[in-house]
N, C-alpha and C. Protein backbone atom coordinates (compact mmCIF):
# COMPACT_ATOMS: atom_id res chain seq x y z
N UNK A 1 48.78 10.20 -44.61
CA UNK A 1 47.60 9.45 -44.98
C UNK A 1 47.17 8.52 -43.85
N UNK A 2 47.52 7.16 -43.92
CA UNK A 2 47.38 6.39 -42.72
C UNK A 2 48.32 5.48 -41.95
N UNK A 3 48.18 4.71 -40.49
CA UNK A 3 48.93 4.05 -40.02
C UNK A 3 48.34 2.50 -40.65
N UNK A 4 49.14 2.20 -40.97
CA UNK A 4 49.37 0.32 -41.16
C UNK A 4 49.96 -0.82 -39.96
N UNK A 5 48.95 -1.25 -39.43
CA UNK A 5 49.88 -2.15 -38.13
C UNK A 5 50.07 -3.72 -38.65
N UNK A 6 51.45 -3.75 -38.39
CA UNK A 6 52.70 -4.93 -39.00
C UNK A 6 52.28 -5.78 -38.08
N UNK A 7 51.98 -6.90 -38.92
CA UNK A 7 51.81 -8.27 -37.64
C UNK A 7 53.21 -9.40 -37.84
N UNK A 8 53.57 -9.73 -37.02
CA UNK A 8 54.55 -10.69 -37.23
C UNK A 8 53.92 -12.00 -37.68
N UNK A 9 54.71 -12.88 -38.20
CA UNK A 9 54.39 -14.25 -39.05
C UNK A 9 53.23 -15.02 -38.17
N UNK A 10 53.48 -14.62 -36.90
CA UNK A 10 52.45 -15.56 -36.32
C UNK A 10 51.14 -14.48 -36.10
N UNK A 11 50.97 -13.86 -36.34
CA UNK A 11 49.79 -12.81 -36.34
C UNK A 11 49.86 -11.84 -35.29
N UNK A 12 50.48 -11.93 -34.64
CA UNK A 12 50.50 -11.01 -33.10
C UNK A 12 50.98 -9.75 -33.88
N UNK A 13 50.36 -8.48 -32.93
CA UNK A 13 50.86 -6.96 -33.48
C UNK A 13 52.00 -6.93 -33.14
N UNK A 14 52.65 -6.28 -34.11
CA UNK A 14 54.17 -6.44 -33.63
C UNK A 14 55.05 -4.61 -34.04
N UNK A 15 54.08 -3.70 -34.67
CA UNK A 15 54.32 -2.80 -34.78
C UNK A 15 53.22 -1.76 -35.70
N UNK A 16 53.77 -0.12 -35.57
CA UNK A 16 52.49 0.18 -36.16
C UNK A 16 53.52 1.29 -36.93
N UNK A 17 53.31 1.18 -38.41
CA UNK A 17 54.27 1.99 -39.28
C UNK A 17 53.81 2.97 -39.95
N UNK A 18 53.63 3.40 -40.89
CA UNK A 18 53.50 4.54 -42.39
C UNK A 18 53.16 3.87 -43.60
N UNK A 19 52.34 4.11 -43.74
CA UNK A 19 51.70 3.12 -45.27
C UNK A 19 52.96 3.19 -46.26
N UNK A 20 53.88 4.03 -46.36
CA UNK A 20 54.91 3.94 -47.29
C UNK A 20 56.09 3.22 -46.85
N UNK A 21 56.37 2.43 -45.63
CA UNK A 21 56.89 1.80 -45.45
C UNK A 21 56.34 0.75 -45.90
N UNK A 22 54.72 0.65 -45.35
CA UNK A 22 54.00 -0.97 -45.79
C UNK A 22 54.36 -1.36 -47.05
N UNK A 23 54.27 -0.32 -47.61
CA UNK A 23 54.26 -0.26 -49.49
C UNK A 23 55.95 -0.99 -50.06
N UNK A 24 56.46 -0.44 -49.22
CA UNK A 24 58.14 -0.87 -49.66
C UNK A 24 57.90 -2.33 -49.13
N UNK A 25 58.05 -2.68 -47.95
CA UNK A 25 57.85 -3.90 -47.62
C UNK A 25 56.88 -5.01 -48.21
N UNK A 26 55.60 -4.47 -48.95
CA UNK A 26 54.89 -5.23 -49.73
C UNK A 26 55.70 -5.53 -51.32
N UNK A 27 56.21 -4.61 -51.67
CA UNK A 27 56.87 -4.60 -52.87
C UNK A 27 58.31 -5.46 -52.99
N UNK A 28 59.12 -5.22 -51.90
CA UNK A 28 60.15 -6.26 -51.28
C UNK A 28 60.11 -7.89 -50.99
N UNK A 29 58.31 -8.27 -50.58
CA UNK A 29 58.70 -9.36 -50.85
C UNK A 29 58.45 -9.46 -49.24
N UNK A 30 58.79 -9.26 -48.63
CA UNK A 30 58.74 -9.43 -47.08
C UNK A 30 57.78 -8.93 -46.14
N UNK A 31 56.26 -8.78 -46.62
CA UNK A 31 55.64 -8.83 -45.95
C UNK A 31 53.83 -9.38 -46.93
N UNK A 32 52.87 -9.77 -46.66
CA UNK A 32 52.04 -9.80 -47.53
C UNK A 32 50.73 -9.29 -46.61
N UNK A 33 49.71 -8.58 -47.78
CA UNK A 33 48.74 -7.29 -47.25
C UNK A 33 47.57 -8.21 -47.05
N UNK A 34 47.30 -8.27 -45.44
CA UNK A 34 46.26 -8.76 -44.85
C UNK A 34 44.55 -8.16 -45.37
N UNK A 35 44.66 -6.82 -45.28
CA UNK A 35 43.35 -6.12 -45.47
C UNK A 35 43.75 -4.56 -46.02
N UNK A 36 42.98 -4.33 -46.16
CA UNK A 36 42.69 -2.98 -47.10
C UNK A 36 41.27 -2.11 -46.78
N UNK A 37 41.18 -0.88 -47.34
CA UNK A 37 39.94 -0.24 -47.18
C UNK A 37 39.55 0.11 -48.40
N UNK A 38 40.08 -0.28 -49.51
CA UNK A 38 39.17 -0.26 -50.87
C UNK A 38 39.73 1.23 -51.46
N UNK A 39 40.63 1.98 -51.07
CA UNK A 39 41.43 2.86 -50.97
C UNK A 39 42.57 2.42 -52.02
N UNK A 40 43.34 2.85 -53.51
CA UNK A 40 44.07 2.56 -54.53
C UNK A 40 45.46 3.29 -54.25
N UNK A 41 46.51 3.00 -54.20
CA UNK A 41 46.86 3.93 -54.69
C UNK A 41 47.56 3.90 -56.16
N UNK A 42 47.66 3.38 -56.59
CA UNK A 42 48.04 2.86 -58.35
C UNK A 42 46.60 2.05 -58.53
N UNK A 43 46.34 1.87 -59.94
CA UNK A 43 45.19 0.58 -59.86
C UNK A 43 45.40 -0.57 -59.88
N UNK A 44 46.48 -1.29 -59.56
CA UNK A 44 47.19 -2.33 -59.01
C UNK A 44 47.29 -2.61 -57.46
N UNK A 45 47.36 -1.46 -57.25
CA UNK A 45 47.99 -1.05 -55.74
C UNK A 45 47.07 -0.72 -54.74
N UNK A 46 46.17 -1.83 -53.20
CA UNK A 46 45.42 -1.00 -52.42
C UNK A 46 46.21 -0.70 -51.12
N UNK A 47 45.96 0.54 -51.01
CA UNK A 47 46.58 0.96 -49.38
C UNK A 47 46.26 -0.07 -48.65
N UNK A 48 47.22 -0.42 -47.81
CA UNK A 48 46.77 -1.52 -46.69
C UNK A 48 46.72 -0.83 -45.52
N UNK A 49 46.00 -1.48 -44.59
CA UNK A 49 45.80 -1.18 -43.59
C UNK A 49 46.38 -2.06 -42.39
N UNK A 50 46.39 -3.61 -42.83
CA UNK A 50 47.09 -4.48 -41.91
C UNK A 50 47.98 -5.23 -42.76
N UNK A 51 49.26 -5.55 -42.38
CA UNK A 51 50.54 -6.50 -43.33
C UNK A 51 51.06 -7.27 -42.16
N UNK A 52 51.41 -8.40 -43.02
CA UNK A 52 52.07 -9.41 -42.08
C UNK A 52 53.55 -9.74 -42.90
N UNK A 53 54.14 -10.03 -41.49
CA UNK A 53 56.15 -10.34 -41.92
C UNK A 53 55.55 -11.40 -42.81
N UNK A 54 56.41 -12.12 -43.40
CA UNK A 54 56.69 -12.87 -44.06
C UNK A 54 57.57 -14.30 -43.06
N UNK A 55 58.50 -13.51 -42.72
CA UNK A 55 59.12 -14.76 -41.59
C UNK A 55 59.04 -13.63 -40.16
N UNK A 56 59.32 -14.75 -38.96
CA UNK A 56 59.35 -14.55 -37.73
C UNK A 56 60.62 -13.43 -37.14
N UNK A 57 59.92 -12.17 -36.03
CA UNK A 57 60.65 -11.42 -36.05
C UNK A 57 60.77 -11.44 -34.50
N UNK A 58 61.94 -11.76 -33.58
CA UNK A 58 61.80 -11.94 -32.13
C UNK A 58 61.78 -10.34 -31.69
N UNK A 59 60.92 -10.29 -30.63
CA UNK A 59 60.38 -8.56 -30.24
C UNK A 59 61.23 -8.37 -28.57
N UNK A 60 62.41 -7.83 -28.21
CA UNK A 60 62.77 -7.63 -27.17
C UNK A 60 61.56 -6.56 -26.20
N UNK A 61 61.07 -6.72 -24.58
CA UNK A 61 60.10 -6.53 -24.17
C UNK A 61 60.16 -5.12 -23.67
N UNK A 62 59.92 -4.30 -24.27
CA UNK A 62 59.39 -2.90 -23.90
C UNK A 62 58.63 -2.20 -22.70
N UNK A 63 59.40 -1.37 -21.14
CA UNK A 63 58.62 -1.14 -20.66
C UNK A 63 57.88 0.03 -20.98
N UNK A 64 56.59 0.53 -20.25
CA UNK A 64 55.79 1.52 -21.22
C UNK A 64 56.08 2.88 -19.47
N UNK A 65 55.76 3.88 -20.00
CA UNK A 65 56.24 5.24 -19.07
C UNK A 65 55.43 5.54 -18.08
N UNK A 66 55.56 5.65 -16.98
CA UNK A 66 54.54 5.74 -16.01
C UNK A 66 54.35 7.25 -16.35
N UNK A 67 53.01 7.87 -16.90
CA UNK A 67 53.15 9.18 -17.15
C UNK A 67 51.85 9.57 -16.73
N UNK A 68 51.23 10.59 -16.52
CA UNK A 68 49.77 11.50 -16.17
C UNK A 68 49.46 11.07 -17.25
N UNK A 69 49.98 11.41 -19.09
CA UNK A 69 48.93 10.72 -19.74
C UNK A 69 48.42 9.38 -20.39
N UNK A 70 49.42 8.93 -19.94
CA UNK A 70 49.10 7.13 -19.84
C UNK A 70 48.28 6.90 -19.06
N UNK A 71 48.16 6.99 -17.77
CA UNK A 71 47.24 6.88 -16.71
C UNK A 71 46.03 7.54 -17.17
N UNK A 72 45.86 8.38 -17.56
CA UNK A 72 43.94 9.16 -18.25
C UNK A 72 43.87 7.65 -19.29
N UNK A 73 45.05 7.40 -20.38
CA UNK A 73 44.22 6.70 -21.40
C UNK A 73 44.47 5.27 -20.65
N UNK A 74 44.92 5.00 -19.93
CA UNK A 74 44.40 3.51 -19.46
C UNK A 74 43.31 3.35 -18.57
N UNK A 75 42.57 4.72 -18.10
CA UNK A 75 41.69 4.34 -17.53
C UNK A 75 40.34 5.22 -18.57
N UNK A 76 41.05 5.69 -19.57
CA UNK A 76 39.69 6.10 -20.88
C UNK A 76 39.75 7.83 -20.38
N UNK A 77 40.23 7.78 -19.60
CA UNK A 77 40.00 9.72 -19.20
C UNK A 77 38.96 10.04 -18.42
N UNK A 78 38.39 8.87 -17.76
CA UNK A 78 37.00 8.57 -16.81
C UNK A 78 37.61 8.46 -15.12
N UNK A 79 36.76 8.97 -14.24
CA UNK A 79 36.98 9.02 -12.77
C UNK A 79 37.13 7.65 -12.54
N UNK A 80 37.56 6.83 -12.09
CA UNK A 80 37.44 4.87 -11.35
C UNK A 80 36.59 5.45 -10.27
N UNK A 81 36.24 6.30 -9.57
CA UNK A 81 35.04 5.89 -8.70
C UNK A 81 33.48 6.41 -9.33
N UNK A 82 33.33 7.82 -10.02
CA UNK A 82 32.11 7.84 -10.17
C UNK A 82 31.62 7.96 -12.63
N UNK A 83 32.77 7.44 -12.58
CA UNK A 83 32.54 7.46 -14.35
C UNK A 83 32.32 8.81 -14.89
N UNK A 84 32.68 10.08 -14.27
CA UNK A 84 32.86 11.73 -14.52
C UNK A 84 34.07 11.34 -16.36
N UNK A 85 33.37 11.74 -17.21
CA UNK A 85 34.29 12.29 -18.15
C UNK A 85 34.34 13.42 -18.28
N UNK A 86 35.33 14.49 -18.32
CA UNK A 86 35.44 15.82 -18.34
C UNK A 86 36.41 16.22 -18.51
N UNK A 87 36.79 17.90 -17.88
CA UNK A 87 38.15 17.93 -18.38
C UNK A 87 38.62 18.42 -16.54
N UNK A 88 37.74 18.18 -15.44
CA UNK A 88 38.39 18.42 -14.39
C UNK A 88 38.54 17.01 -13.60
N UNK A 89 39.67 16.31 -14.59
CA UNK A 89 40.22 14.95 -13.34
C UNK A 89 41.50 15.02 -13.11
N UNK A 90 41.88 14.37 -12.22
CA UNK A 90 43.00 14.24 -11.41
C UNK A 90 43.77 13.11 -11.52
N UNK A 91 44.69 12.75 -10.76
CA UNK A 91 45.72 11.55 -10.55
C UNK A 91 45.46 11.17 -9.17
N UNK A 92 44.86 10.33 -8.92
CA UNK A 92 44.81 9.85 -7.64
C UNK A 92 45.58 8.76 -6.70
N UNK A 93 45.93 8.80 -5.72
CA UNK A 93 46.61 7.59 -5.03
C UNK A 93 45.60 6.21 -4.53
N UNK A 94 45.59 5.07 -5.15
CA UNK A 94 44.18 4.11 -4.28
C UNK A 94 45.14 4.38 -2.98
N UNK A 95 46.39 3.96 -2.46
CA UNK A 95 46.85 3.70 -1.19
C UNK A 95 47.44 5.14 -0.94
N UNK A 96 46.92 6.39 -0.23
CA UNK A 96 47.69 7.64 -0.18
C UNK A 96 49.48 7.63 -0.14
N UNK A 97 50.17 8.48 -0.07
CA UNK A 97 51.38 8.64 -0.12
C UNK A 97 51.81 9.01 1.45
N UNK A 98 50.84 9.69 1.80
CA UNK A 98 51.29 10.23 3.24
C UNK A 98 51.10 8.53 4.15
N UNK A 99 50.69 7.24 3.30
CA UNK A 99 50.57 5.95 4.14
C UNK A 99 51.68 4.83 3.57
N UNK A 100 52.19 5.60 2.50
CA UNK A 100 53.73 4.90 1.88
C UNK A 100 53.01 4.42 1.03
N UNK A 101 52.22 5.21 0.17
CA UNK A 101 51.67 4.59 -1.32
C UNK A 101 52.60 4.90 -2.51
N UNK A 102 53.06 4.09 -3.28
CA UNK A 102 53.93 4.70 -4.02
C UNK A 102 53.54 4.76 -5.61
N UNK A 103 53.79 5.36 -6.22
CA UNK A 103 53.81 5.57 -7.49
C UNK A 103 53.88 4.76 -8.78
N UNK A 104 52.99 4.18 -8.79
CA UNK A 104 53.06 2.63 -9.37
C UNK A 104 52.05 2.41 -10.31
N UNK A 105 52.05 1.49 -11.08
CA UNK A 105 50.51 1.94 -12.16
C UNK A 105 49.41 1.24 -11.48
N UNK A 106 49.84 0.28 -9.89
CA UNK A 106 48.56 -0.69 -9.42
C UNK A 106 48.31 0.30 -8.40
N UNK A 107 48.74 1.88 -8.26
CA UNK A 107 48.49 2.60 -6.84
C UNK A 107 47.87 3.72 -7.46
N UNK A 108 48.21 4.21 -8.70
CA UNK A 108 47.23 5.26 -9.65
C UNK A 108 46.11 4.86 -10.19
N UNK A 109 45.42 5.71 -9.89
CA UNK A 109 44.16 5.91 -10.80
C UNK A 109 43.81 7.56 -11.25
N UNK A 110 42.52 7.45 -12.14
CA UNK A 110 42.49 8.52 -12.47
C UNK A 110 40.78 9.00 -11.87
N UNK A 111 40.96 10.30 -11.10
CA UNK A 111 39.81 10.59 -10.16
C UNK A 111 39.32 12.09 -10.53
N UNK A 112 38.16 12.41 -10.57
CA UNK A 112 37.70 14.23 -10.33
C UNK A 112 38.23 14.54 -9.59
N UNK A 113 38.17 15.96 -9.08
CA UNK A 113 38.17 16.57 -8.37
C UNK A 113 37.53 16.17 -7.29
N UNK A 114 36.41 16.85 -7.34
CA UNK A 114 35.51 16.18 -6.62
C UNK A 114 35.49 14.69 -5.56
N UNK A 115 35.61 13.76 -6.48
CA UNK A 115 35.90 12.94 -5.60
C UNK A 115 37.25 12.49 -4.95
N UNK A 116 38.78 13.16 -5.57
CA UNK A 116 39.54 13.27 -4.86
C UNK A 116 39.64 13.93 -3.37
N UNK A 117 38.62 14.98 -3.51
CA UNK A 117 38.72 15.52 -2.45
C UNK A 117 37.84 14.64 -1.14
N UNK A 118 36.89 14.25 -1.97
CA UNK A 118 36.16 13.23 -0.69
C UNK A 118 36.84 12.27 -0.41
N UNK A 119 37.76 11.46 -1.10
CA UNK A 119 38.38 10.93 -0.46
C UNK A 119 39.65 11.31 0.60
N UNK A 120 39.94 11.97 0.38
CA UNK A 120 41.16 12.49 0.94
C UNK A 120 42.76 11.47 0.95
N UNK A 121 43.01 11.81 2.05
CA UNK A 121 44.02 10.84 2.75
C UNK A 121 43.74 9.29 3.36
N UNK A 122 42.61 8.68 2.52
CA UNK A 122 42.12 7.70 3.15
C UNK A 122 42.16 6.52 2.14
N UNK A 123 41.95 5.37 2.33
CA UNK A 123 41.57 4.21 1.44
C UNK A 123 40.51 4.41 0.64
N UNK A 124 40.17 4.01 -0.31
CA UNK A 124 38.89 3.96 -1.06
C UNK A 124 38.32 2.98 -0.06
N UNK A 125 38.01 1.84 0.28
CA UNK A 125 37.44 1.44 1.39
C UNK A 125 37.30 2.11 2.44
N UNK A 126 37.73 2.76 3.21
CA UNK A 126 37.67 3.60 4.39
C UNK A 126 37.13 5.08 4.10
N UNK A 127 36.98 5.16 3.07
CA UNK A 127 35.99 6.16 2.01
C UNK A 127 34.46 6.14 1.65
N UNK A 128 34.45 4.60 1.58
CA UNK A 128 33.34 4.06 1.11
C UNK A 128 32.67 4.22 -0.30
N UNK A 129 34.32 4.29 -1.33
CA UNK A 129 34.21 4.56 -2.60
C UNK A 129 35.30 3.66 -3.28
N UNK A 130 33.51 2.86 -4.17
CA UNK A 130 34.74 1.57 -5.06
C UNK A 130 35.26 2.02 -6.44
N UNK A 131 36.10 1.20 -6.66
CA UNK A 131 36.90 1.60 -7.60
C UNK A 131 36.41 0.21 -8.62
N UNK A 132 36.13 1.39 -10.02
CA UNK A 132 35.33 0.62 -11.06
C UNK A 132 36.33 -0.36 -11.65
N UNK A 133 37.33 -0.41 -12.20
CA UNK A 133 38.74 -1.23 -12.21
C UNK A 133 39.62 -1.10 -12.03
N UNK A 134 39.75 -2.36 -11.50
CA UNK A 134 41.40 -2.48 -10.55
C UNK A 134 42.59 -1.43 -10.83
N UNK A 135 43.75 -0.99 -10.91
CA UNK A 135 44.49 -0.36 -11.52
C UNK A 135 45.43 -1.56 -11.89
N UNK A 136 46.06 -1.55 -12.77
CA UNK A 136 46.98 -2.66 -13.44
C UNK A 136 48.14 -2.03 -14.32
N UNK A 137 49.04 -2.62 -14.61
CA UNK A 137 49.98 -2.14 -15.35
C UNK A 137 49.70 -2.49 -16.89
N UNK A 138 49.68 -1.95 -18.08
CA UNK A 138 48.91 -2.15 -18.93
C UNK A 138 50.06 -3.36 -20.06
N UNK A 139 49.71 -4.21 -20.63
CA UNK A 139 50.06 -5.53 -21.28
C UNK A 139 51.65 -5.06 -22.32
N UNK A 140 51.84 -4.46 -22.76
CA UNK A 140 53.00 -3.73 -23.06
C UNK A 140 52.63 -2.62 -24.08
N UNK A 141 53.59 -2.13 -24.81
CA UNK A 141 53.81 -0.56 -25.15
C UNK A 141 52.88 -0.64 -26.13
N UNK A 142 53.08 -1.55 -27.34
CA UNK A 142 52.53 -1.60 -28.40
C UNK A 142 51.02 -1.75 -28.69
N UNK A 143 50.30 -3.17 -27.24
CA UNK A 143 48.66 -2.73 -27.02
C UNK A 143 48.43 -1.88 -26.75
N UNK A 144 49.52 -0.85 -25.62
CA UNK A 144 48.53 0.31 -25.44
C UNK A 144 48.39 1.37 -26.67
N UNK A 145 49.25 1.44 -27.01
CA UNK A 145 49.00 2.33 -28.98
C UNK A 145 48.33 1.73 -29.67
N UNK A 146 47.82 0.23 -29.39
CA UNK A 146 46.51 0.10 -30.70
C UNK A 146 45.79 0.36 -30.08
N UNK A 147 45.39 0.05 -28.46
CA UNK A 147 43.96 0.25 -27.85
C UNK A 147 43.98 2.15 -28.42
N UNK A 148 44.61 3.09 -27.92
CA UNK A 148 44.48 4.45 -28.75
C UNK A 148 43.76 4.68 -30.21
N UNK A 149 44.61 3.89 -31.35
CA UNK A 149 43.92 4.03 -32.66
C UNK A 149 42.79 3.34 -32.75
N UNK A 150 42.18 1.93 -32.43
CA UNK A 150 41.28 1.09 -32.18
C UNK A 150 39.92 1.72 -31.46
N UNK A 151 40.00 2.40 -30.50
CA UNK A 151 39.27 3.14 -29.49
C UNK A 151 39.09 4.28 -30.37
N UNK A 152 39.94 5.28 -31.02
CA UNK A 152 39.07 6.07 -31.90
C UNK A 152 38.64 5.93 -32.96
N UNK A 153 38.20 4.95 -33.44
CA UNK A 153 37.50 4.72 -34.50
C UNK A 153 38.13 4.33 -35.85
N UNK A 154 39.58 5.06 -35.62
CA UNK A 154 39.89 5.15 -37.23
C UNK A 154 40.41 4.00 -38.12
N UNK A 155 40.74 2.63 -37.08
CA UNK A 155 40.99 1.45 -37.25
C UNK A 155 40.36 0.76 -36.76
N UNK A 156 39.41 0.08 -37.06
CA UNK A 156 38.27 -0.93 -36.62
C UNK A 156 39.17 -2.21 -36.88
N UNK A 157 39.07 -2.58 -37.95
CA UNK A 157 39.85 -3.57 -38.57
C UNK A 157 40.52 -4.25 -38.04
N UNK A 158 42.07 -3.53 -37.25
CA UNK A 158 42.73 -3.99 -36.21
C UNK A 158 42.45 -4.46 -35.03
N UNK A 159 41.21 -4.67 -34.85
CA UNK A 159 40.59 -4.81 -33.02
C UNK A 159 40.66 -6.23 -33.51
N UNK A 160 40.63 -7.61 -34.49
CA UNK A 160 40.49 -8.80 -34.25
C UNK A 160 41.86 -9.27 -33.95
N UNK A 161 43.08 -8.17 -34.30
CA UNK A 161 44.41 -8.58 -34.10
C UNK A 161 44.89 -8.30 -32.77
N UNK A 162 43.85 -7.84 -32.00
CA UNK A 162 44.26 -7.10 -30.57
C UNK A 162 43.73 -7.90 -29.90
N UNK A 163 44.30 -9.05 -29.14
CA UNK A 163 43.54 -9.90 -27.71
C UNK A 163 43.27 -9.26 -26.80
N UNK A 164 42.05 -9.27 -26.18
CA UNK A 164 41.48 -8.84 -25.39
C UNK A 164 41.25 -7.22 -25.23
N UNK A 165 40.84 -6.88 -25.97
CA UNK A 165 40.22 -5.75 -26.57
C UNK A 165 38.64 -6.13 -26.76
């Protein structure tokens, strides 16, 4: 059915579960249902969509995977130099490898074809092709899985619990 994202006591996202977990945890006592979509499932009972702990849950810090498809969705699946959405893009180096660029989420981006090839072995400056945003390492594991559900539509709701979104 749907995902439910768990906020910890102080409101921050703190995880994203199975409505039948939410449901146990609402029923337990240990968490209470922020919002809903008007969706029943008993007539007592509305599916939630957002729940919060009840008390404070400390979150040890998660690094996230440097992967080809992390890199498309942190940069939306769009070229950083000419905004190409399609299905012919690439992995690009901003600092090449053959200049000791290394593999890093501030040295990837995601590029066409096309303009990988114009750039070549060179700087995007020494190219004379800017790069629409910076490359960055993205805020940890868990924003980048709401920016995913948030970005397709199917959770609106959750975007006021997401800073800087």
């Amino acid at each position: 059915m749907a995902n439910v994202l768990v906020l910890n006591a102080s409101y921050e996202p703190l995880n994203i579960t199975s409505w039948r977990r939410a449901i146990v945890l609402l029923l337990k006592d240990k968490a209470e249902q922020i919002e809903h979509k008007g969706v029943y499932i008993l007539p007592n009972i509305p599916l939630p969509t957002v729940i919060r702990l009840r008390y404070y849950v400390r979150v040890p810090y998660k690094d996230i995977p440097l992967t080809r498809r992390n890199i498309m969705h942190r940069d939306s699946h769009s070229c950083q130099y000419c905004n190409y959405t399609g299905d012919n893009l690439t992995i690009d180096h901003v600092i090449p490898r053959s200049r000791g660029g290394a593999d890093t989420w501030e040295n990837l981006v995601t590029a066409c074809v096309s303009c990988n090839v114009r750039k070549g072995s060179r700087t995007p400056k020494e190219a004379n092709m800017a790069l629409h945003c910076r490359p960055r390492k993205p805020h940890s594991s868990l924003y980048f899985e709401l920016t995913k559900y948030v970005k397709s539509g199917k959770n609106k709701e959750w975007q006021k619990y997401v800073i800087g979104m």
